[in-house]
Protein backbone atom coordinates (compact mmCIF):
# COMPACT_ATOMS: atom_id res chain seq x y z
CA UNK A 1 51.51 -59.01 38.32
CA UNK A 2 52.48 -62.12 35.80
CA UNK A 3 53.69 -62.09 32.56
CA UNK A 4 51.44 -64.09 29.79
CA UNK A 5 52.62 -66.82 28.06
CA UNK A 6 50.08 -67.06 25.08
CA UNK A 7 48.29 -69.36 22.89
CA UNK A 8 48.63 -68.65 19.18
CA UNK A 9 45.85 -70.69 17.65
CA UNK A 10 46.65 -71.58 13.72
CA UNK A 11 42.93 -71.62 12.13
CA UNK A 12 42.92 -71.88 8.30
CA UNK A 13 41.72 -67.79 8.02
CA UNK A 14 44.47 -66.55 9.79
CA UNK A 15 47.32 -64.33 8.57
CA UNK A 16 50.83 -65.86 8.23
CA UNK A 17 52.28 -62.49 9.19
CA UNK A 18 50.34 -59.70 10.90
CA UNK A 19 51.03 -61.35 14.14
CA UNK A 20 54.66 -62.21 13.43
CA UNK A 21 55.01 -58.77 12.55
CA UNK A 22 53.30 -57.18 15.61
CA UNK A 23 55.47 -59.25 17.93
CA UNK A 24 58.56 -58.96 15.76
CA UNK A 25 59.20 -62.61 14.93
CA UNK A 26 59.68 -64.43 12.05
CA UNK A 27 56.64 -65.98 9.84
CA UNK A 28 56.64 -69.79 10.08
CA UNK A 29 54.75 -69.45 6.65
CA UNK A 30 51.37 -71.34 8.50
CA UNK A 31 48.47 -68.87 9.20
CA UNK A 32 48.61 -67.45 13.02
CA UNK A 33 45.02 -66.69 13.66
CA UNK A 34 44.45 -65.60 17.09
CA UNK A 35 46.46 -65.25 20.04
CA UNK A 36 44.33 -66.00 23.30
CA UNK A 37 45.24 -63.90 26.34
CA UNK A 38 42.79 -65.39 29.56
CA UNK A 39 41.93 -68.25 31.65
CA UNK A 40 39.85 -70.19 28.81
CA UNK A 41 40.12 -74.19 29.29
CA UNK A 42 41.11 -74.35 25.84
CA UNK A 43 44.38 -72.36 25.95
CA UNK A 44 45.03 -70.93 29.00
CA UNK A 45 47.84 -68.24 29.27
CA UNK A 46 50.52 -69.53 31.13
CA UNK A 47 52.34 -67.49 33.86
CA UNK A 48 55.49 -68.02 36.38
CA UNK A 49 53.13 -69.69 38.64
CA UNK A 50 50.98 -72.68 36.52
CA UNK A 51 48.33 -71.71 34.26
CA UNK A 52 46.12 -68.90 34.53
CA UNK A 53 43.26 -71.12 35.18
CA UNK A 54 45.02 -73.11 38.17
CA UNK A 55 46.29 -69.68 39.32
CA UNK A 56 42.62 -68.62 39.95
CA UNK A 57 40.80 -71.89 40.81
CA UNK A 58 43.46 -71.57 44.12
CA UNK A 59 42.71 -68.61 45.19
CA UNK A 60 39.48 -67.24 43.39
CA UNK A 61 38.66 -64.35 45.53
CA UNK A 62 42.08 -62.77 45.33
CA UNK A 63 42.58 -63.01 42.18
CA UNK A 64 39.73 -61.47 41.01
CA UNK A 65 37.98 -59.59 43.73
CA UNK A 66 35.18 -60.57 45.87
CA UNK A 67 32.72 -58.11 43.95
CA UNK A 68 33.67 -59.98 40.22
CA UNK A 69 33.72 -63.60 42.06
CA UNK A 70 29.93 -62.45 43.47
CA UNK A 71 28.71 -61.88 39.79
CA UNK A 72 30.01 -63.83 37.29
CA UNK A 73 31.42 -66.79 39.98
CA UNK A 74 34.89 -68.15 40.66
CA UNK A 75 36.17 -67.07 36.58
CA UNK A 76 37.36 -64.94 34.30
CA UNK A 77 34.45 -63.61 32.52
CA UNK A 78 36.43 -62.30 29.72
CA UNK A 79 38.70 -63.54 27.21
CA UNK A 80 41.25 -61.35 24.92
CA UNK A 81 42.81 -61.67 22.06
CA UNK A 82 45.00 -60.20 19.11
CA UNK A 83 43.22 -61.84 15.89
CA UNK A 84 44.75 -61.43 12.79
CA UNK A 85 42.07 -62.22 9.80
CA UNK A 86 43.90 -63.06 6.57
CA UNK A 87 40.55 -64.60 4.71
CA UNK A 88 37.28 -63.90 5.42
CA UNK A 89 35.89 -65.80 9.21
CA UNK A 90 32.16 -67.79 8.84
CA UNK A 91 29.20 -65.63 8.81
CA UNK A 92 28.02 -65.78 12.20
CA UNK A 93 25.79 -65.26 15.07
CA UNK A 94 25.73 -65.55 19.14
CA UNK A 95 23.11 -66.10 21.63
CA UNK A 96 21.78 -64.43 24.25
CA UNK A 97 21.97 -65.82 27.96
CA UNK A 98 18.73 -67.11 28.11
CA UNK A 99 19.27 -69.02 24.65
CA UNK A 100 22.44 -70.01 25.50
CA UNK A 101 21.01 -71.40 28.69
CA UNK A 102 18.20 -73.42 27.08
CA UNK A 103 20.35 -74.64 24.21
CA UNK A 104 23.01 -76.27 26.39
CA UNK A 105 20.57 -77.62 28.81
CA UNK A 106 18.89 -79.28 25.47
CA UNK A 107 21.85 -80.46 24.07
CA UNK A 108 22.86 -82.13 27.16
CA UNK A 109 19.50 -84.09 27.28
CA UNK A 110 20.19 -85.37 24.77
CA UNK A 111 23.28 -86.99 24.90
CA UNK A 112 25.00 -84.74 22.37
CA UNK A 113 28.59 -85.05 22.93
CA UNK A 114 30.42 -81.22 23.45
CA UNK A 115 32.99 -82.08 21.11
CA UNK A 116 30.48 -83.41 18.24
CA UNK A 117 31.11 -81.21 14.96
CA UNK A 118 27.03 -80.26 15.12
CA UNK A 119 27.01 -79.30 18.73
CA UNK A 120 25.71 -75.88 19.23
CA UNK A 121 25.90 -75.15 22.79
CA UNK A 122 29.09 -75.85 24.48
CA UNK A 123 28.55 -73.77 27.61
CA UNK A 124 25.72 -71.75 29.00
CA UNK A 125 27.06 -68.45 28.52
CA UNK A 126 26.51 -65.38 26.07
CA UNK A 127 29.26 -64.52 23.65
CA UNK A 128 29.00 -60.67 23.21
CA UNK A 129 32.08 -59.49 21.68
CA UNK A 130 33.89 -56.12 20.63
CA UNK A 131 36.56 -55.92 17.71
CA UNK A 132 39.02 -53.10 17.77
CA UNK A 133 40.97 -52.39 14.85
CA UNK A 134 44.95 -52.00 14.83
CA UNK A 135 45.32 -51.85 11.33
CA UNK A 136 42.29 -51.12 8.99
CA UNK A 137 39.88 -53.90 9.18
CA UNK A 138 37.00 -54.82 6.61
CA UNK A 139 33.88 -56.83 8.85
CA UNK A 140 30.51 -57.26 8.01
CA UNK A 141 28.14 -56.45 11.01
CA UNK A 142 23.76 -56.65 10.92
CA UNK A 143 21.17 -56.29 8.02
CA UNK A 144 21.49 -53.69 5.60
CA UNK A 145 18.04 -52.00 5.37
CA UNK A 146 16.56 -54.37 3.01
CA UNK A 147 15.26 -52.56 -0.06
CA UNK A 148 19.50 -51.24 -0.16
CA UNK A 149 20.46 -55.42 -0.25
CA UNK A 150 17.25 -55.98 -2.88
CA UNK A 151 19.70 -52.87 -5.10
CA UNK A 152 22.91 -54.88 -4.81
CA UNK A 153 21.53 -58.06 -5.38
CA UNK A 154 19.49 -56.68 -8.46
CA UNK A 155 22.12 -54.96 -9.99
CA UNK A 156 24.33 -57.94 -10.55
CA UNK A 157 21.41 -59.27 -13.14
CA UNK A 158 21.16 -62.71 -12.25
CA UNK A 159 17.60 -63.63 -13.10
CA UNK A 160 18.01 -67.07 -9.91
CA UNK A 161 18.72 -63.76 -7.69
CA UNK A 162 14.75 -62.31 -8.75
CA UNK A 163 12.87 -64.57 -6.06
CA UNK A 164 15.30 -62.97 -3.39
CA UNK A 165 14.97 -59.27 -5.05
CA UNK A 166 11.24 -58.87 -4.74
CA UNK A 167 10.98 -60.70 -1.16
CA UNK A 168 13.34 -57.72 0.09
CA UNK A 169 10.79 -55.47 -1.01
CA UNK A 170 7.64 -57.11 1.10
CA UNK A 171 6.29 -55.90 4.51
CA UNK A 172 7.38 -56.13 7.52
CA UNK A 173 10.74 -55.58 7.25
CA UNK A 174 11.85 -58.28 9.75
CA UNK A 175 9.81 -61.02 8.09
CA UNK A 176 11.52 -60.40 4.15
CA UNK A 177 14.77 -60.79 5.71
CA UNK A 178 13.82 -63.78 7.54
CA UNK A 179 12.53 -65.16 4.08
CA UNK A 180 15.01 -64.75 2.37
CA UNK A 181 17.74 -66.07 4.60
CA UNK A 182 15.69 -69.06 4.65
CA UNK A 183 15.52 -68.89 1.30
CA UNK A 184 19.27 -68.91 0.92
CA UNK A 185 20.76 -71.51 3.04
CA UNK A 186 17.86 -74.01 2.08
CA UNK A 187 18.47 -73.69 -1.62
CA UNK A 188 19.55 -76.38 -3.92
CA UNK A 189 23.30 -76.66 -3.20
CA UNK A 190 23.98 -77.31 -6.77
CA UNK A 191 21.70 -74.57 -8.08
CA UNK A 192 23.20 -72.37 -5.41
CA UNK A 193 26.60 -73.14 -6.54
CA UNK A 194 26.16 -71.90 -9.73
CA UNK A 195 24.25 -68.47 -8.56
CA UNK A 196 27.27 -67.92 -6.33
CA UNK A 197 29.57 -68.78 -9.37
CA UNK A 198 27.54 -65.78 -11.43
CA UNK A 199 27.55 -63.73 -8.30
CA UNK A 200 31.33 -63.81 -7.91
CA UNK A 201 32.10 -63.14 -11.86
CA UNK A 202 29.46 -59.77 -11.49
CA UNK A 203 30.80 -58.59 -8.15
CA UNK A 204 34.85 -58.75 -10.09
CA UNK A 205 33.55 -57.14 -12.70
CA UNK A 206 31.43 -54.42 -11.34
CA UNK A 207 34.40 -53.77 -8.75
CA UNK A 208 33.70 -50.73 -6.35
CA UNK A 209 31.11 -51.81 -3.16
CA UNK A 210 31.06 -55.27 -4.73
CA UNK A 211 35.00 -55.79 -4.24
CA UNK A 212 34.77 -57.43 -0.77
CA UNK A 213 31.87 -59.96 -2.06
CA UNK A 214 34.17 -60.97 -4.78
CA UNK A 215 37.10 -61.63 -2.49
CA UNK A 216 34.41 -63.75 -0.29
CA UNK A 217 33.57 -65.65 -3.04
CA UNK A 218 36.73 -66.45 -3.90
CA UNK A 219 37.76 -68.13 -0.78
CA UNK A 220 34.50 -69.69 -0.62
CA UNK A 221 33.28 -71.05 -4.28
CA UNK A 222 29.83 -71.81 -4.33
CA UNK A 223 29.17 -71.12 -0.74
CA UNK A 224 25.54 -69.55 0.05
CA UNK A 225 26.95 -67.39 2.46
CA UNK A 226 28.65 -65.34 -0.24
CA UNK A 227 24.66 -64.63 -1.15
CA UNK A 228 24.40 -64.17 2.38
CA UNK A 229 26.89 -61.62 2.93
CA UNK A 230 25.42 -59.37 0.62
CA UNK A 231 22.40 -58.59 3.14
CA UNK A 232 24.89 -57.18 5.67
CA UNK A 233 26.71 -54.19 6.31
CA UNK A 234 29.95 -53.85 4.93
CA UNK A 235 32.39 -51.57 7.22
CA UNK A 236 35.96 -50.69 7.44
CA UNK A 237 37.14 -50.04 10.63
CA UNK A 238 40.05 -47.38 11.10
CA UNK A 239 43.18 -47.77 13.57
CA UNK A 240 40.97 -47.44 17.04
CA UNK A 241 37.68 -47.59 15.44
CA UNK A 242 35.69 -50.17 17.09
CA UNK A 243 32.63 -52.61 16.95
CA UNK A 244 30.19 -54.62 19.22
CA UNK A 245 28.65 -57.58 18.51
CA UNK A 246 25.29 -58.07 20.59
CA UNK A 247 23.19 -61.11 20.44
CA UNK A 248 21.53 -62.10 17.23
CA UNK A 249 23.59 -59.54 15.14
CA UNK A 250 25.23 -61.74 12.01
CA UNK A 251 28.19 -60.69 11.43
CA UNK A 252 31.92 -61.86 9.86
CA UNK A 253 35.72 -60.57 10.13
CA UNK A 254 36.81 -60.38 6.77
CA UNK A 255 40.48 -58.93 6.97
CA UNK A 256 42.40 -56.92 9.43
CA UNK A 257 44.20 -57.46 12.73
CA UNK A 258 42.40 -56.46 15.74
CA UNK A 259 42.59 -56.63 19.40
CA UNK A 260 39.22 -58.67 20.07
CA UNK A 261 37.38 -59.25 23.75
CA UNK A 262 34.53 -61.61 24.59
CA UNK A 263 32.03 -63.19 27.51
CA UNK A 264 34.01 -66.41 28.16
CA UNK A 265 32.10 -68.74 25.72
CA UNK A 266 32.50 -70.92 22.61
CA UNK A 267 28.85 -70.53 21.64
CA UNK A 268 28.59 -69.71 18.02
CA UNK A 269 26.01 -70.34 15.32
CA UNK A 270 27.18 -70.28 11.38
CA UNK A 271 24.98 -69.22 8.76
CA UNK A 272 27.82 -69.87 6.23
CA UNK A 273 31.50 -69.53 4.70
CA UNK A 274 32.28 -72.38 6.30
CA UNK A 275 32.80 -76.02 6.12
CA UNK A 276 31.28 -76.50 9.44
CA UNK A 277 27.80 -77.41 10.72
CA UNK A 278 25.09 -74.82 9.97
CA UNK A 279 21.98 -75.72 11.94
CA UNK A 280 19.45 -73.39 10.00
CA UNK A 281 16.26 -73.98 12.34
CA UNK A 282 18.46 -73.14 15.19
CA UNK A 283 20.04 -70.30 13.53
CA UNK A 284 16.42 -68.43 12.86
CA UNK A 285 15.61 -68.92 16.31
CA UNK A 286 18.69 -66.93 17.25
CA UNK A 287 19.26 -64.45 14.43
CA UNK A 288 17.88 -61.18 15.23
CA UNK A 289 16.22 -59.99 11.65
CA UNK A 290 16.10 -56.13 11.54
CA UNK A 291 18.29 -53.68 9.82
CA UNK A 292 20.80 -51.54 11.68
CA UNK A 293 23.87 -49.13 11.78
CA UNK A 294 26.83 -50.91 12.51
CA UNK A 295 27.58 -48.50 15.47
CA UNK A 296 31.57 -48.19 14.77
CA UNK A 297 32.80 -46.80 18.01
CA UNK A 298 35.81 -44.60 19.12
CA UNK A 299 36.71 -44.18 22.10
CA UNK A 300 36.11 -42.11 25.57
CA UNK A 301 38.50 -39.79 26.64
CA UNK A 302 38.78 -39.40 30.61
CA UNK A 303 40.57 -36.71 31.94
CA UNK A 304 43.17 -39.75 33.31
CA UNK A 305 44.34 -40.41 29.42
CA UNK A 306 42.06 -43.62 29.81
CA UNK A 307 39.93 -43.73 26.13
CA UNK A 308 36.70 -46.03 26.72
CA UNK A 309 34.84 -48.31 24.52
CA UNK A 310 31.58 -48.12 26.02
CA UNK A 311 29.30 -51.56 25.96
CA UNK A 312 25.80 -52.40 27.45
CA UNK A 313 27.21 -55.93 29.04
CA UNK A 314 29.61 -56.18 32.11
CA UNK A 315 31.92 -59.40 31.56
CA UNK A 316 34.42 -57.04 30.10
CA UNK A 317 35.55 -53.44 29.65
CA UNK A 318 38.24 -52.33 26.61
CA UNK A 319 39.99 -49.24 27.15
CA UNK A 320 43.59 -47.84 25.82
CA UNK A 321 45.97 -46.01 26.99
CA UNK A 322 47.89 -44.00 24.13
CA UNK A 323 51.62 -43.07 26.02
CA UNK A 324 53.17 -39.96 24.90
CA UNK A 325 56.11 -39.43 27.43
CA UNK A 326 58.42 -42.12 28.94
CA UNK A 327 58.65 -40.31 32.35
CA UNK A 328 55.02 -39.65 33.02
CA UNK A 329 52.96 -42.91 35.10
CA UNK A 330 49.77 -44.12 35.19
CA UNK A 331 47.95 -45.53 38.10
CA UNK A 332 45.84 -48.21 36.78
CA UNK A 333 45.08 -49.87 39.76
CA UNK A 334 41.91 -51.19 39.90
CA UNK A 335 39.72 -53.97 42.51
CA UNK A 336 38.56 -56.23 39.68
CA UNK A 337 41.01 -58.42 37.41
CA UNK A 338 42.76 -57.06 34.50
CA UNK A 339 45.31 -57.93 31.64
CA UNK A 340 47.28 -55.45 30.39
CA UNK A 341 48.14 -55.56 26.71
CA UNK A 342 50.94 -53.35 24.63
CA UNK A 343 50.26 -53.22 20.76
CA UNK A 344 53.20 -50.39 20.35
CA UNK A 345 55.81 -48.52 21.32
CA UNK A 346 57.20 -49.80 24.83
CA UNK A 347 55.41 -49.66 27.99
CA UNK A 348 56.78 -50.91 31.71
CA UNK A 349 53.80 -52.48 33.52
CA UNK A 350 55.17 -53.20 37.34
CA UNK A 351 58.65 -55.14 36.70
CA UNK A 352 57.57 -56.17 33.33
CA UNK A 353 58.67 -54.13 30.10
CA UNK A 354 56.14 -54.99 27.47
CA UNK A 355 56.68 -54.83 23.64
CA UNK A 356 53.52 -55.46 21.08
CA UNK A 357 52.37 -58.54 21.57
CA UNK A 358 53.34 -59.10 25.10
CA UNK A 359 50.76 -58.89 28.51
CA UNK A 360 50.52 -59.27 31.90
CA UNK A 361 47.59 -60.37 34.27
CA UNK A 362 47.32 -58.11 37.16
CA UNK A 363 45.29 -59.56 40.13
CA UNK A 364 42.21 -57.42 41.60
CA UNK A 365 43.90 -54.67 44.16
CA UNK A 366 47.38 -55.39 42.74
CA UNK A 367 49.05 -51.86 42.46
CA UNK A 368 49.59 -51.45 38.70
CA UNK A 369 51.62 -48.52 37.64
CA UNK A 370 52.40 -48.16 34.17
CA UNK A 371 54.96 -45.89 32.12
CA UNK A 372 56.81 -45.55 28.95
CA UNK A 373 56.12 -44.37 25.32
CA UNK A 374 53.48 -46.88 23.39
CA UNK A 375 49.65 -48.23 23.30
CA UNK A 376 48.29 -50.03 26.08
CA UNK A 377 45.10 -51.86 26.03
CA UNK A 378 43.28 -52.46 29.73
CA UNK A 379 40.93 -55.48 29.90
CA UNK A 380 38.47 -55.97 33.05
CA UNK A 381 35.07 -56.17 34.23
CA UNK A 382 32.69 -54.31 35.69
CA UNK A 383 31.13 -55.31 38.82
């Protein structure tokens, strides 16, 4: 078992002091956006014995089991993370293997370089992802049905908004929200800009479901996704409330800190609040247009104490253990690779006392007892 040396990655959106807090340091005053727990190329954890990623690529097979290293190859599949969202993250969306597949391979044919800002693809891997809350968390997560979005949009009275308004009332369903994303991110910027600008002084005033719009708006003036946003789902996740992001579901963190797990991959298409490429043919290939619940999930109970956030994809399994008693243990040994991650309390994992923040990476078949009084989060695969 080896304790994690992490990665805190300092993107603009981050919080200067929900992770400070969580690991009880003090605030450097720059934002501390995510804290990467994994074998990712791009910040590895580091442990006693080189990097997580050399530690595998030595010995793949016992590190992570023969039946993990026969499905998803010689890697970690997974990647965790605490992510602490101070402003609201780009509107987004992921692909699906077989897109992912066929965009790489494209983008490699032609010559685009992996680190050039309008790249795409930079792997060939799905990025299905699950968000679970430690504080409360606001998101945004799939289409609103679309005659509710034609309401909210119509009741801010902005007569540029109209054209958008009666397109969400057309047939089929999947085809007026296609339009009218379109419709948005192909707009005049400059005409944009100034809807936006109206948008954001009608969503302060009017207050109530409009609050989180407004705050949008205000990190990003003039931005179409603000207009954007407003066709989504706005929901606020409660401590251990969850969500999963499939394929083609547009989505954006907009406050909160979170313990976060993904598919190893850096694929991600932006459909706005950000200053970053948007690729809008691209983007409507990928975005899945219908509306849906946003599915918050809570977790499993087994009769082991082990609470389950159930997924449809195997590159990773989130679970929790909630400690009430310092002398009981836990045997969470288990023939596939795992991190271990405490977010409270105090927790002994093997030789290694844990405080929030801290984890360990526990080889496939390593015995893995755990005790104390706190909230462990379990990270693996299934295979």
């Amino acid at each position: 078992m080896d304790r994690l040396d992490n990665t805190i990655r300092p993107y603009a959106w981050g919080s200067p002091t929900a992770i400070p807090h969580l690991l009880g340091t003090e605030p450097t005053g720059e934002p501390q956006a995510e804290m990467w727990m994994g074998a990712h190329p791009g910040a590895p954890s580091r442990t006693g014995r080189g990097t997580l990623v050399e530690v595998i690529d030595a010995a793949p097979e016992k590190e992570l089991g023969p039946a993990a290293v026969a499905k998803f190859g010689p890697r970690l599949p997974f990647l965790l993370k605490i992510l602490a969202a101070g402003a609201p993250l780009s509107l987004q969306v992921h692909p699906d293997l077989a897109q992912a597949k066929e965009g790489y391979v494209d983008e490699e044919r032609r010559g685009i370089p992996v680190d050039a800002p309008h790249r795409n693809y930079k792997d060939a891997n799905h990025k299905p992802e699950l968000i679970c809350a430690l504080t409360e968390f606001d998101g945004l997560c799939g289409f609103r049905d679309p005659l509710e979005a034609a309401g909210l949009l119509d009741d801010l009275g902005i007569d540029s908004l109209k054209p958008y308004v009666d397109l969400l009332h057309a047939h089929p369903e999947d085809a007026a929200l296609r339009e009218v994303l379109t419709a948005i991110l192909t707009a005049d910027p400059e005409e944009m800009s100034r809807t936006v600008a109206e948008a954001a002084a009608a969503c302060t005033r009017l207050g109530g479901a409009y609050a989180p719009y407004a705050d949008i708006a205000h990190h990003y003036p003039g931005d179409p996704g603000v207009i954007a946003a407003m066709l989504l789902n706005h929901v606020r996740l409660q401590p251990g409330e969850a969500l999963y992001l499939g394929a083609g579901v547009p989505h954006a963190y907009l406050n909160g800190l979170g313990v976060e797990i993904m598919a190893n991959s850096d694929n991600v298409l932006r459909c706005g609040l950000t200053p970053k490429h948007v690729d809008v043919p691209e983007l409507l290939r990928i975005v899945r247009f219908r509306p849906s619940d946003p599915g918050v999930l809570r977790p499993e109970a087994s009769p082991d104490g082990e609470e389950v956030y159930e997924t449809p994809i195997d590159e990773f399994r989130l679970s929790r253990y909630v400690l009430p008693e310092a002398g009981s243990v836990h045997d969470l040994t288990r023939a596939t690779p795992q991190i271990l991650l405490c977010t409270a309390g105090t927790v002994r994992a093997g030789e290694h006392d844990l405080s929030p923040g801290r984890s360990v990476f526990v080889p496939a078949g390593e015995k893995a007892e755990v005790s104390g009084t706190g909230t462990l989060f379990r990270a693996t695969v299934v295979a």
